[in-house]
Protein backbone atom coordinates (compact mmCIF):
# COMPACT_ATOMS: atom_id res chain seq x y z
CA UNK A 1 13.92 -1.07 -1.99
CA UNK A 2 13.12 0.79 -5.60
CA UNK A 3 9.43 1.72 -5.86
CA UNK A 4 7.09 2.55 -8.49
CA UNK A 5 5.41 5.84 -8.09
CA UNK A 6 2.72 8.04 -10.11
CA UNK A 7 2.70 11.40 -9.67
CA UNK A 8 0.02 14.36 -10.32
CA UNK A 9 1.27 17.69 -10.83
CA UNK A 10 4.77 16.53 -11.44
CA UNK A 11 6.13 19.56 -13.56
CA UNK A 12 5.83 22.21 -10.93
CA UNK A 13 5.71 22.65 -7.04
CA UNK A 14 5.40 20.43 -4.44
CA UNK A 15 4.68 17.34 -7.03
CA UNK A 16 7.91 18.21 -8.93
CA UNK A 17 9.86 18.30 -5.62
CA UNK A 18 8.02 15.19 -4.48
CA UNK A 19 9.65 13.67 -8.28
CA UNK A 20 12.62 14.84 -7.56
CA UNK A 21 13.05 13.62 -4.22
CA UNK A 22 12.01 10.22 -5.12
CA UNK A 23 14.01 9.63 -8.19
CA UNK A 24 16.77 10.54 -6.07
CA UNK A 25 15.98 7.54 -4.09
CA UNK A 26 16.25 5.03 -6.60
CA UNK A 27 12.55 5.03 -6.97
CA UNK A 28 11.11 5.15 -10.60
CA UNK A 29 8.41 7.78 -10.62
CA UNK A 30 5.95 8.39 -13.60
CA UNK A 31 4.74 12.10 -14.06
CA UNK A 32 1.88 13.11 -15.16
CA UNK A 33 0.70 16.98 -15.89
CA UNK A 34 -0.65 19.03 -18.42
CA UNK A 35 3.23 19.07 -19.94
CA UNK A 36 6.38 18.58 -19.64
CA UNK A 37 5.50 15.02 -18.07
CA UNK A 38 5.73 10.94 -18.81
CA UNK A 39 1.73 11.70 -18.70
CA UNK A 40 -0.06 14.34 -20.58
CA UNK A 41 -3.66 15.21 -19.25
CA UNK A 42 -5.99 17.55 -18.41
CA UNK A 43 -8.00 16.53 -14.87
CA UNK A 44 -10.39 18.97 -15.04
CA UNK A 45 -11.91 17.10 -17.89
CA UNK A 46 -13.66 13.49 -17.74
CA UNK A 47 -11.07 12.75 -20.91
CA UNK A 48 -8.08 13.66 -19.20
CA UNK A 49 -9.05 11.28 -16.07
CA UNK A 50 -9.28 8.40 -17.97
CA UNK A 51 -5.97 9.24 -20.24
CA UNK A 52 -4.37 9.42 -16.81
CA UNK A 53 -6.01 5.88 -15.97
CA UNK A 54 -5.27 4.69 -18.76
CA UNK A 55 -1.89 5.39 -19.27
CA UNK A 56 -0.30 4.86 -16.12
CA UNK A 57 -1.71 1.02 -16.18
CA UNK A 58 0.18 0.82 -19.59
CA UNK A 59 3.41 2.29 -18.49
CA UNK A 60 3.36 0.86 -14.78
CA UNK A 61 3.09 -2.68 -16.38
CA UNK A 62 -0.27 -3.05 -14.61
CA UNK A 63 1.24 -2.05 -10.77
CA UNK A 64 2.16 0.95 -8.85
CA UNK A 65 3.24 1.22 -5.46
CA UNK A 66 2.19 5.00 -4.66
CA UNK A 67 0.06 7.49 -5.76
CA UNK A 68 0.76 11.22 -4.91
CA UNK A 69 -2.66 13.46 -5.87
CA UNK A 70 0.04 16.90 -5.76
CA UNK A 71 -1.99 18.23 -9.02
CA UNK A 72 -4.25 21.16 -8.40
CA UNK A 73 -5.80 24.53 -9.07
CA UNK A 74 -5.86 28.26 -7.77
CA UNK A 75 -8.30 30.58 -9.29
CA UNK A 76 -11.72 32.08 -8.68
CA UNK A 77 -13.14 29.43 -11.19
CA UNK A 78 -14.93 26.61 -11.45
CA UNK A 79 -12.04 24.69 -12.81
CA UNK A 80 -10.53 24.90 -8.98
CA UNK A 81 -13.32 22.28 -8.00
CA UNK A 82 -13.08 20.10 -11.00
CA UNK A 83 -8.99 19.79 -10.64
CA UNK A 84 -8.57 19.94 -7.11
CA UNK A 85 -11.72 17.52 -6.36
CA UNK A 86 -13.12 15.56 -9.28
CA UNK A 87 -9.42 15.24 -10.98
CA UNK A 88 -8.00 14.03 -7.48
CA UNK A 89 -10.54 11.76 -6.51
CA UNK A 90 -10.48 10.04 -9.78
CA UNK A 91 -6.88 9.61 -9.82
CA UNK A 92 -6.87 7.86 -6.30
CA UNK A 93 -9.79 6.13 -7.40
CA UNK A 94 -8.95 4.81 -10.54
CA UNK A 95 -5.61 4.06 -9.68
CA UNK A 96 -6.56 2.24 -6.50
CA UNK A 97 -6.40 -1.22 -8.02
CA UNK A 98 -3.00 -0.58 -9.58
CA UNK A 99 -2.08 0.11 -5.78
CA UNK A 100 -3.56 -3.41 -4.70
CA UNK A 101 -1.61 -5.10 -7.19
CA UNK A 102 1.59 -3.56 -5.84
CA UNK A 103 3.64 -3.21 -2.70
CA UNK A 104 2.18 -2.09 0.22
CA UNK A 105 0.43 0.47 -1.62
CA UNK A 106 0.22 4.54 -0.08
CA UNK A 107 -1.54 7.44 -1.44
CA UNK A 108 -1.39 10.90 -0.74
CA UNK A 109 -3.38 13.95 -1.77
CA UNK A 110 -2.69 17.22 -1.57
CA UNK A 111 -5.05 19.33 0.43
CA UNK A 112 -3.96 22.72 2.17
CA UNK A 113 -4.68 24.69 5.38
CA UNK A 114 -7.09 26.89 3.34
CA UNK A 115 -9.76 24.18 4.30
CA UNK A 116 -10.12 26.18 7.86
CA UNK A 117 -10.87 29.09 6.11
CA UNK A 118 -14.84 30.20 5.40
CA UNK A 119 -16.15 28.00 2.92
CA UNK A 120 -18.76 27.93 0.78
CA UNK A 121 -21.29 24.84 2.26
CA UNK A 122 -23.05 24.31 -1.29
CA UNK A 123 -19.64 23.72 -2.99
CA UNK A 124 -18.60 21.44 -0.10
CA UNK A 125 -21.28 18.89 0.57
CA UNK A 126 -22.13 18.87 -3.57
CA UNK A 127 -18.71 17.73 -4.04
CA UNK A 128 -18.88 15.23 -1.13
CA UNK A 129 -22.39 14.06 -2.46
CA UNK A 130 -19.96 13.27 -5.67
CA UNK A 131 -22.25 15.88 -7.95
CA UNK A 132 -19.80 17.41 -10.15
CA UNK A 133 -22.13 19.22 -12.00
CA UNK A 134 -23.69 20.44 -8.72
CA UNK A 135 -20.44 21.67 -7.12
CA UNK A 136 -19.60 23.60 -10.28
CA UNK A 137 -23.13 25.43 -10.62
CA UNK A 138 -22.23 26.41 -6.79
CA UNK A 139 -18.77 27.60 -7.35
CA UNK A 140 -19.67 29.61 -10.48
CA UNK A 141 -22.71 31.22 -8.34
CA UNK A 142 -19.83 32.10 -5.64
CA UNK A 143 -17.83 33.67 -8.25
CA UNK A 144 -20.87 35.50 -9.89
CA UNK A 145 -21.77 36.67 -6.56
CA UNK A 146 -18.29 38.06 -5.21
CA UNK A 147 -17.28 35.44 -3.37
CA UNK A 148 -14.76 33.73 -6.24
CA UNK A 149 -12.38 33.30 -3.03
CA UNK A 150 -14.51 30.55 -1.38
CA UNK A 151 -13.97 28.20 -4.54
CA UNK A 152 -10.54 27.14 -3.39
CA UNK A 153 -11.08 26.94 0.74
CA UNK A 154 -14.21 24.90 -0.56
CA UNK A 155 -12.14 22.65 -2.45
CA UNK A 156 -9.40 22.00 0.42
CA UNK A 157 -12.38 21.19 2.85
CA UNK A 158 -13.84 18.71 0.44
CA UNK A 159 -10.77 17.25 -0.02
CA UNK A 160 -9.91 16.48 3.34
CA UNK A 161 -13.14 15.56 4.54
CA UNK A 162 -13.35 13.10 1.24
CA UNK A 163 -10.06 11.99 2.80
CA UNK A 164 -11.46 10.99 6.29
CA UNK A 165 -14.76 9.05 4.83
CA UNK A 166 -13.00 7.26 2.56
CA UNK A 167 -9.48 6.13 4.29
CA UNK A 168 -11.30 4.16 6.52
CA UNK A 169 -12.79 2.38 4.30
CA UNK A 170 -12.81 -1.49 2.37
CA UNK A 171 -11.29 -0.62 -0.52
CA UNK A 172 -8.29 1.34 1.00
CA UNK A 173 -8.09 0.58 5.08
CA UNK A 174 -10.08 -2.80 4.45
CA UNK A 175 -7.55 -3.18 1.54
CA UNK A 176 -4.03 -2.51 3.35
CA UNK A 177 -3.20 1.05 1.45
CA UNK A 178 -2.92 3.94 3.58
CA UNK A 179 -4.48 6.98 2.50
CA UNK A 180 -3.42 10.65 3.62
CA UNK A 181 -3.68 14.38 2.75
CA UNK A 182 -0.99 16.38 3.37
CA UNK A 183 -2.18 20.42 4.26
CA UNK A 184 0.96 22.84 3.61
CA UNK A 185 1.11 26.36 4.24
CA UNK A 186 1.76 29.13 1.72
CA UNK A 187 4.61 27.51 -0.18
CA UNK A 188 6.89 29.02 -2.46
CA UNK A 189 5.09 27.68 -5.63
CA UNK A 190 4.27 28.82 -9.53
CA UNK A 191 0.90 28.95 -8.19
CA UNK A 192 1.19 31.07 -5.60
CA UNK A 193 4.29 33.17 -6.63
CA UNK A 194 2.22 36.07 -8.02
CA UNK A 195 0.39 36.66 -4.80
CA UNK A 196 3.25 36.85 -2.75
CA UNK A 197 4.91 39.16 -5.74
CA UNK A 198 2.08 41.87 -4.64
CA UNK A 199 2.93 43.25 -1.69
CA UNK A 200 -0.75 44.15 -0.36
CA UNK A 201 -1.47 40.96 -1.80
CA UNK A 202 1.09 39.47 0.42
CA UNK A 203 0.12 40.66 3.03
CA UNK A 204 -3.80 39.48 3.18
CA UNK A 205 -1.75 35.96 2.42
CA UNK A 206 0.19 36.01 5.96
CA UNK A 207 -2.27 37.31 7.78
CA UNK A 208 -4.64 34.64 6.46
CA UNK A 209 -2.15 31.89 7.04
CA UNK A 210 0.24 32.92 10.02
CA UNK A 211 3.32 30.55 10.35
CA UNK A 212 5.05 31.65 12.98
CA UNK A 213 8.01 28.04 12.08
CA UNK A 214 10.46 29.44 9.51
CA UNK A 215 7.39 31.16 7.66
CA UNK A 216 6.94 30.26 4.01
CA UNK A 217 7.98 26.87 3.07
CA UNK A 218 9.86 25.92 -0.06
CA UNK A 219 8.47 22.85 -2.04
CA UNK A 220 11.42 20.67 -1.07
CA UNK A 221 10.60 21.14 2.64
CA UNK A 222 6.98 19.35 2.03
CA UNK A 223 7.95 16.64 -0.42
CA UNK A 224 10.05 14.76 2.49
CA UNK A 225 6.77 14.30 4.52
CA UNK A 226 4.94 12.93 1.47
CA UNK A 227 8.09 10.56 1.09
CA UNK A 228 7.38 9.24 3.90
CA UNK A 229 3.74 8.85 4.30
CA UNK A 230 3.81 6.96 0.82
CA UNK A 231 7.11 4.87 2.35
CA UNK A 232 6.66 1.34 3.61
CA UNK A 233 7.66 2.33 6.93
CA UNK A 234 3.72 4.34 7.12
CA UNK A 235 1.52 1.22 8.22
CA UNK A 236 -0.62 2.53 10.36
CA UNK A 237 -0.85 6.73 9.53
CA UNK A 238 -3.86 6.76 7.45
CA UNK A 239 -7.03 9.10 7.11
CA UNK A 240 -4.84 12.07 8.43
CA UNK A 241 -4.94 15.29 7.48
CA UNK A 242 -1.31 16.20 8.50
CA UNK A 243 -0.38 20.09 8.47
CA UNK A 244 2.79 21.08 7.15
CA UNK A 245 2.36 24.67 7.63
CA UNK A 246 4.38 26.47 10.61
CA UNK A 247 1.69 26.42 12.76
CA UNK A 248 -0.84 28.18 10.60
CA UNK A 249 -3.79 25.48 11.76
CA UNK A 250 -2.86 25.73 15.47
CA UNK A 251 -2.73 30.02 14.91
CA UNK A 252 -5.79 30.08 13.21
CA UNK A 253 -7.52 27.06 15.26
CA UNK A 254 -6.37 27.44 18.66
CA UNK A 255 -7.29 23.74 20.63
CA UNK A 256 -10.43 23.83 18.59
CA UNK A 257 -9.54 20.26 17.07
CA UNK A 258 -10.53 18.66 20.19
């Protein structure tokens, strides 16, 4: 059965795997990214959110079956929280009722193991409180202070803790849509290619994530998991944080989970 997806992040990565995957399929996927993409738009910017919005109802025809959140920002900048946060949550948000009016509606977001790491508390809960003005004050502080690194953990936490309030609740459990985050590992990326290109840089990157399964992950390793937690078959997976990272979380976490 042919779907209609909308994808974040589309031109590079993980979402341009996901695309590719999907299409394959038989499924019609609309792409959205800063270029190269069905959708042009910036989600750092309140603009760019509701071109996003906007657009996809227009070329959808007013219904979309799943939404994949894969857009999303590394630096020691402020813009990290506003992409990998605000841009996210608006997406799932404002394409939520597109969702309802299609078939068995699944979204997926992408989050990342770097949510175990140390975080930065103010950037977390100001983001959770829904203060976007708040969280970026706090991440700029971080950065002005010398800890620029905590930005993107922060963002990864917030995003899967948004995840596990908000899954659960009327408008997506209540609602019949599924909603996941998917946390991968390093993966072999745009965005992380110049890390791993340094070798001492590489090397505070696998000791920071371990994965002792296969080690680094290419792009079109992940996208089969979001395939399938955006699939029909997924009825009752939903406010999971599922870790697609060779064992990184368990390394790095031991049995804290429970």
């Amino acid at each position: 059965m042919s779907r209609t997806y909308l994808v974040t992040g589309a031109a590079s990565g993980i979402g341009l795997a996901t695309t590719r995957r999907l299409r394959s399929h038989g499924h019609t996927v609309i792409g959205a990214d800063l270029r190269d993409a069905d959708i042009s738009a910036d989600l750092a910017t309140a603009e760019g959110r509701t071109e996003l919005a906007e657009r996809a109802a227009e070329l959808s025809g007013g219904r979309l079956d799943a939404v994949v959140a894969c857009a999303g920002a590394l630096a020691l900048d402020p813009v990290t929280v506003r992409v990998n946060c605000f841009g996210a949550f608006a997406t799932l948000e404002n394409l939520r009722p597109l969702l309802a009016a299609g078939t068995r509606g699944r979204a997926v977001v992408v989050s990342s193991v770097a949510g175990v790491h140390a975080t930065d508390p103010a950037i977390v809960e100001a983001v959770l409180l829904g203060d976007e003005a708040a969280a970026v004050a706090a991440a700029r502080a971080a950065v002005d202070r010398g800890e620029g690194h905590l930005v993107y953990s922060s963002s990864k936490q917030a995003v899967s803790r948004w995840v596990r309030r908000t899954a659960v609740g009327a408008e997506w459990a209540g609602a019949g849509i599924p909603l996941n985050a998917i946390a991968p590992g390093t993966v072999l990326t745009p965005m992380i290619r110049p890390l791993l290109d340094d070798p001492a840089l590489r090397a505070v990157v696998d000791t920071s994530v371990p994965m002792p399964l296969h080690g680094h992950a290419a792009a079109d390793q992940v996208a089969p998991l979001v395939d399938w937690l955006t699939g029909p078959e997924n009825t009752h997976v939903t406010g999971q944080i599922v870790y697609v990272d060779g064992g990184a979380d368990a390394v790095l976490r031991g049995d804290a989970v429970w």
